[in-house]
N, C-alpha and C. Protein backbone atom coordinates (compact mmCIF):
# COMPACT_ATOMS: atom_id res chain seq x y z
N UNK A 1 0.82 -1.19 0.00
CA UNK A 1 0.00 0.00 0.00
C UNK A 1 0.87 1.26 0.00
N UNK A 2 1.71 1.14 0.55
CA UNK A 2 2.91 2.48 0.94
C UNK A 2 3.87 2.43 -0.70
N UNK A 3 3.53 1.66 -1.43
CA UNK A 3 4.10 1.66 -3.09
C UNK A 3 2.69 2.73 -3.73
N UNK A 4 1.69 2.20 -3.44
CA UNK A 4 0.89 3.15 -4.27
C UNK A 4 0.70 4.39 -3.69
N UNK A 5 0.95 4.82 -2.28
CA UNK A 5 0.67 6.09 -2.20
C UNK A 5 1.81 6.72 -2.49
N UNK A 6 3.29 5.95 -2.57
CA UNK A 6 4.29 7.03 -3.23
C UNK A 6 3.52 7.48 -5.03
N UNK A 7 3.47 6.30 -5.79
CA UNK A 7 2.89 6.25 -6.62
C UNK A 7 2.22 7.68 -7.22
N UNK A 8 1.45 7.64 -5.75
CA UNK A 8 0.29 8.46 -5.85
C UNK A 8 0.92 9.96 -6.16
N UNK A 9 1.90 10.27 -5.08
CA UNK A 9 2.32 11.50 -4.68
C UNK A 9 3.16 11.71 -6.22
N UNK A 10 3.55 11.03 -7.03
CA UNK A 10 5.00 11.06 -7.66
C UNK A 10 4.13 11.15 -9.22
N UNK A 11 2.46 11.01 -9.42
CA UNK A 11 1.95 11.27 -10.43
C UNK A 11 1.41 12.28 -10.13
N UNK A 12 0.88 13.00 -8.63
CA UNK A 12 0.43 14.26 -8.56
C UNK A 12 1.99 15.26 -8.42
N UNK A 13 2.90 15.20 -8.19
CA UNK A 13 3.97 16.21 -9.03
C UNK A 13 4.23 16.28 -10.40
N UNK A 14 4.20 14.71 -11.11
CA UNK A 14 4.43 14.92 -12.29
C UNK A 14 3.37 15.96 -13.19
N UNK A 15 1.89 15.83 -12.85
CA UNK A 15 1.21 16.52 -13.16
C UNK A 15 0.96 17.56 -12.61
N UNK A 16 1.29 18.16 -12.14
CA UNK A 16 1.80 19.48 -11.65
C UNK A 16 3.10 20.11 -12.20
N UNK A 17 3.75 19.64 -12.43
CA UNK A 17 5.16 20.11 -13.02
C UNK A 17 4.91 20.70 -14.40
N UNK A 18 4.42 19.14 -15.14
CA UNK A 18 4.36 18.97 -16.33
C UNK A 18 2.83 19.21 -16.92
N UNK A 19 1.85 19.10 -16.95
CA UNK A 19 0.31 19.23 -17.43
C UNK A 19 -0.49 20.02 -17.20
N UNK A 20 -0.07 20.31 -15.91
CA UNK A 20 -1.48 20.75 -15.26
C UNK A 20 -3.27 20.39 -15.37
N UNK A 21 -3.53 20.27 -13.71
CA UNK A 21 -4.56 19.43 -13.81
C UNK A 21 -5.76 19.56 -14.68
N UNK A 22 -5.99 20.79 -15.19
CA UNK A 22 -7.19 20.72 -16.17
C UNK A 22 -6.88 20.02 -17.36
N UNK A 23 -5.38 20.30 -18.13
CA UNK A 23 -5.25 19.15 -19.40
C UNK A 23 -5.27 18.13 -19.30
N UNK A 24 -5.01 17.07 -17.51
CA UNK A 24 -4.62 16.07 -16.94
C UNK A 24 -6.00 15.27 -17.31
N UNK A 25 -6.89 16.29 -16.21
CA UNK A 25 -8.43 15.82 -16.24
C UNK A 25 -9.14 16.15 -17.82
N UNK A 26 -8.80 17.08 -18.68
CA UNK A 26 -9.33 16.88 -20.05
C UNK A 26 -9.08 15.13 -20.77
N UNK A 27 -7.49 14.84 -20.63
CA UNK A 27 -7.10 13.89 -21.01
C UNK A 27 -7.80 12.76 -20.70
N UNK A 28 -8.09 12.84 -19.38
CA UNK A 28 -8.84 11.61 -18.98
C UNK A 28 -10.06 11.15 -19.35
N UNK A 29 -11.00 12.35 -19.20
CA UNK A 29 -12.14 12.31 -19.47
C UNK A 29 -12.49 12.17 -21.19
N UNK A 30 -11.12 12.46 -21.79
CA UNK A 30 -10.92 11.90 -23.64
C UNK A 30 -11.10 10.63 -23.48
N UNK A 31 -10.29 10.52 -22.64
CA UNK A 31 -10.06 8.73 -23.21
C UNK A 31 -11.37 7.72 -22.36
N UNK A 32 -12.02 8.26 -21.14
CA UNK A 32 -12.91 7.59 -21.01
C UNK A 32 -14.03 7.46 -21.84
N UNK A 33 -14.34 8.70 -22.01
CA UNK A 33 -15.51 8.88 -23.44
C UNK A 33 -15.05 7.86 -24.87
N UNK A 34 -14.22 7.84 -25.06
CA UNK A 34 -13.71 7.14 -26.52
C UNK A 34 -13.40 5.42 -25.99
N UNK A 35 -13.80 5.23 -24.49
CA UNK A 35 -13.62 3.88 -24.05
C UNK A 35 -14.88 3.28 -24.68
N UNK A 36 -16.05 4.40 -24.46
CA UNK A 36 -17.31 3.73 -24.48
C UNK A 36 -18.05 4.09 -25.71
N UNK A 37 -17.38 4.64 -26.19
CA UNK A 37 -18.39 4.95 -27.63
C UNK A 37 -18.68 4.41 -28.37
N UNK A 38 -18.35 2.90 -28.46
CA UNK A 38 -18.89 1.77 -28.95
C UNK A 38 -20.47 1.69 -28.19
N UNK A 39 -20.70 1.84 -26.95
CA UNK A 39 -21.69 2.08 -26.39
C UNK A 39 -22.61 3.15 -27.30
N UNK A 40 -22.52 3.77 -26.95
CA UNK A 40 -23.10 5.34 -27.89
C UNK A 40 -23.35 4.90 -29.10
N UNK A 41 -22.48 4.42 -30.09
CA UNK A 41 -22.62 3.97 -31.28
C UNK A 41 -23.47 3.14 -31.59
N UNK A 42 -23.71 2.49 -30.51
CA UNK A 42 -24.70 1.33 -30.79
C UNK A 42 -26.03 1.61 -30.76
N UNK A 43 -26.58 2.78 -29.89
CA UNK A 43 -28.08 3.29 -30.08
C UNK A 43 -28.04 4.38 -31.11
N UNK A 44 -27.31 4.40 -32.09
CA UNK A 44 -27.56 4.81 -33.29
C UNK A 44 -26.83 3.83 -34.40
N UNK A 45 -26.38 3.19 -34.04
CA UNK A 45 -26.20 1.92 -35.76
C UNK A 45 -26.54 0.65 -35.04
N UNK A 46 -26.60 -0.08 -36.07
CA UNK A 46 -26.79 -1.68 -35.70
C UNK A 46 -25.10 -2.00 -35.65
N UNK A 47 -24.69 -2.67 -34.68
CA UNK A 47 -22.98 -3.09 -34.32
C UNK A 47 -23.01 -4.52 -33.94
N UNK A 48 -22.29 -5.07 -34.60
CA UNK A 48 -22.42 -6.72 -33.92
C UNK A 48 -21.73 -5.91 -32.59
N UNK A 49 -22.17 -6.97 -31.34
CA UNK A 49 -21.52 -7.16 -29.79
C UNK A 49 -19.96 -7.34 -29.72
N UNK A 50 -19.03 -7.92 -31.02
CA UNK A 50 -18.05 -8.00 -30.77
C UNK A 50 -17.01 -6.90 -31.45
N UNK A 51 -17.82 -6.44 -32.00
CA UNK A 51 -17.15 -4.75 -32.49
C UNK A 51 -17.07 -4.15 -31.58
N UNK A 52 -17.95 -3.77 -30.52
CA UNK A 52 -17.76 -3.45 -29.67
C UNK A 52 -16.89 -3.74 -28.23
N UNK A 53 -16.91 -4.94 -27.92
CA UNK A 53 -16.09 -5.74 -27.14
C UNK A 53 -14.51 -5.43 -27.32
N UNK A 54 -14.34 -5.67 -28.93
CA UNK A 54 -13.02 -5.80 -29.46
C UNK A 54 -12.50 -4.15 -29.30
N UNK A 55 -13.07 -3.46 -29.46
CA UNK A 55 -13.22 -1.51 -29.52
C UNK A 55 -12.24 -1.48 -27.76
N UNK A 56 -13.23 -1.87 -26.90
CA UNK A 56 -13.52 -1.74 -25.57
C UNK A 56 -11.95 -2.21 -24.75
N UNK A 57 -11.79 -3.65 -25.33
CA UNK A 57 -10.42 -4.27 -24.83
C UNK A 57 -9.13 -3.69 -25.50
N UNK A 58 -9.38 -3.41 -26.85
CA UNK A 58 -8.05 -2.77 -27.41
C UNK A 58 -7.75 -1.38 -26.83
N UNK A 59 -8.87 -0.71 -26.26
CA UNK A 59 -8.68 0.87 -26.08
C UNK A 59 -8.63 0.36 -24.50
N UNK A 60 -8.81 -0.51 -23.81
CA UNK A 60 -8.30 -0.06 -22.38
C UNK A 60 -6.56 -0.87 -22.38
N UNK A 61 -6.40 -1.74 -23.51
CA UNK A 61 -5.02 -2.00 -23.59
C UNK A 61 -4.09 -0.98 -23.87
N UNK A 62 -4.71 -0.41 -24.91
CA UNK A 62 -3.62 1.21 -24.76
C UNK A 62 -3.28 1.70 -24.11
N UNK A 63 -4.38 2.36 -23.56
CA UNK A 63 -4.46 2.92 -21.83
C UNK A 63 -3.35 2.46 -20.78
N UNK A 64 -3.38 0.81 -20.85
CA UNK A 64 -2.77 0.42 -19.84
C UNK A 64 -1.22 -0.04 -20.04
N UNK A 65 -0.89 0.15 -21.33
CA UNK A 65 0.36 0.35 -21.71
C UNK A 65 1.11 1.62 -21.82
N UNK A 66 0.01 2.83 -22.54
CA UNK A 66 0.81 3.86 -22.57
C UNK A 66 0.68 4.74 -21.06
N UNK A 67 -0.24 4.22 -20.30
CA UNK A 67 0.05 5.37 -19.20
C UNK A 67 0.98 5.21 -18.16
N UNK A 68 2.07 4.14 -18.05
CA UNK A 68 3.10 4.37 -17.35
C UNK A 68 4.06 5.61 -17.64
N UNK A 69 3.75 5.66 -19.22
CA UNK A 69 5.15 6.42 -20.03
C UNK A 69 5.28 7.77 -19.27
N UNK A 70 4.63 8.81 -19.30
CA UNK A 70 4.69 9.65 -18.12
C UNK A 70 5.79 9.71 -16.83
N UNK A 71 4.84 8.69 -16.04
CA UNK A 71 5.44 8.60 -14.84
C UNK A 71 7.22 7.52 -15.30
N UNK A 72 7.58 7.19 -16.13
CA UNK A 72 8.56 6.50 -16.61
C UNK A 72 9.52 8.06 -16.71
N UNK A 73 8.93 8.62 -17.49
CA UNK A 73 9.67 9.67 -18.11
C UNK A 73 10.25 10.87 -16.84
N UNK A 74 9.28 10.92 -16.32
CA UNK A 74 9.45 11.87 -15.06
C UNK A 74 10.58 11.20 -13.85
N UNK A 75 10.41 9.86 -13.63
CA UNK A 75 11.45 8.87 -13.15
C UNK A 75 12.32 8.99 -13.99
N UNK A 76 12.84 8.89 -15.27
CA UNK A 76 14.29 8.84 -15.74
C UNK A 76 14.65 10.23 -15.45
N UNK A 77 14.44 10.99 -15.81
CA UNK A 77 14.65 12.75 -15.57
C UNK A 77 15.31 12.87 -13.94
N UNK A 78 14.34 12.30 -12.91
CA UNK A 78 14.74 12.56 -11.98
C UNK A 78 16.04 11.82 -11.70
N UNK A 79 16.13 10.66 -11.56
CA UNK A 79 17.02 9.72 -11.68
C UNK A 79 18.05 10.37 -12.35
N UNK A 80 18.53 10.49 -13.82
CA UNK A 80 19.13 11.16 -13.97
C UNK A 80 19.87 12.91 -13.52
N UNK A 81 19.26 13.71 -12.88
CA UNK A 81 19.31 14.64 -12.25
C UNK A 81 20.19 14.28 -10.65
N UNK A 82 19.75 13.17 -10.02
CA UNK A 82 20.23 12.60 -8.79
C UNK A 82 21.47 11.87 -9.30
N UNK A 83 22.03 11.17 -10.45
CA UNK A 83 23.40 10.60 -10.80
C UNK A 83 24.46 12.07 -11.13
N UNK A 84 23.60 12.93 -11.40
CA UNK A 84 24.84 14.02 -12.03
C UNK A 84 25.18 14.83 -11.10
N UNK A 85 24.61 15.21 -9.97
CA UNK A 85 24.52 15.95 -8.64
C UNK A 85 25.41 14.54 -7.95
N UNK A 86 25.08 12.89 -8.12
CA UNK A 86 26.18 12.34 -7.38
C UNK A 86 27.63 12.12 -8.03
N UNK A 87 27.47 12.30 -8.92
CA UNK A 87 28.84 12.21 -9.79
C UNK A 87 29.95 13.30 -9.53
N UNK A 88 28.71 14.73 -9.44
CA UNK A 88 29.60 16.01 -9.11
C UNK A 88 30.33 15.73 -8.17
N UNK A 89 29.54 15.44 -6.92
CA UNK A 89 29.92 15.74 -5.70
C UNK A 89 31.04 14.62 -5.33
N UNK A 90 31.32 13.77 -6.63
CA UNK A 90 32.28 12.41 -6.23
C UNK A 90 33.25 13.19 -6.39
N UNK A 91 33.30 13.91 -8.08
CA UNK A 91 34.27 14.25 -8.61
C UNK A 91 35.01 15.27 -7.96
N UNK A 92 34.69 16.02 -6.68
CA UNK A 92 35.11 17.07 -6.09
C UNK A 92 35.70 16.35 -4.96
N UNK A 93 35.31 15.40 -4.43
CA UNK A 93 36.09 14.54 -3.45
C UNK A 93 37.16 14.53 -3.58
């Protein structure tokens, strides 16, 4: 539990640094809407069930691949930032 609330804290700086929360929450609320619009679509066309299904699983697979990249990116940055500040401070030793 103490992994996800760093988690927690380390995606609310990243989005703060980097987004800010209204593009954060625009973003989200994109991609939830476009989760379900196979839904939507369907009380206006006829859709076989697995157009939809297939819509539904591929778009939360995206999701769940590309949204580490962020918090990946914000971790190498930092990471990197903490090796060059320890490198300095070797090299002055």
């Amino acid at each position: 539990m103490r992994d996800f609330v760093e988690y927690l804290r380390a995606y609310r700086a990243y989005v703060s640094a980097n987004l800010g929360w209204s593009k954060a929450l625009t973003v989200a609320l994109a991609w939830l809407a476009a989760m379900f619009a196979p839904l939507a679509a369907k009380m206006l066309v006829e859709l076989p069930n697995w157009v939809a299904i297939t819509w539904m699983i591929g778009w939360a697979l995206l999701g769940y691949i590309f949204a580490p990249y962020g918090m990946w990116k914000h971790h190498r940055t930092q990471t990197a930032s903490l090796s060059k500040a320890g490198s300095s401070k070797s090299s002055r030793q």
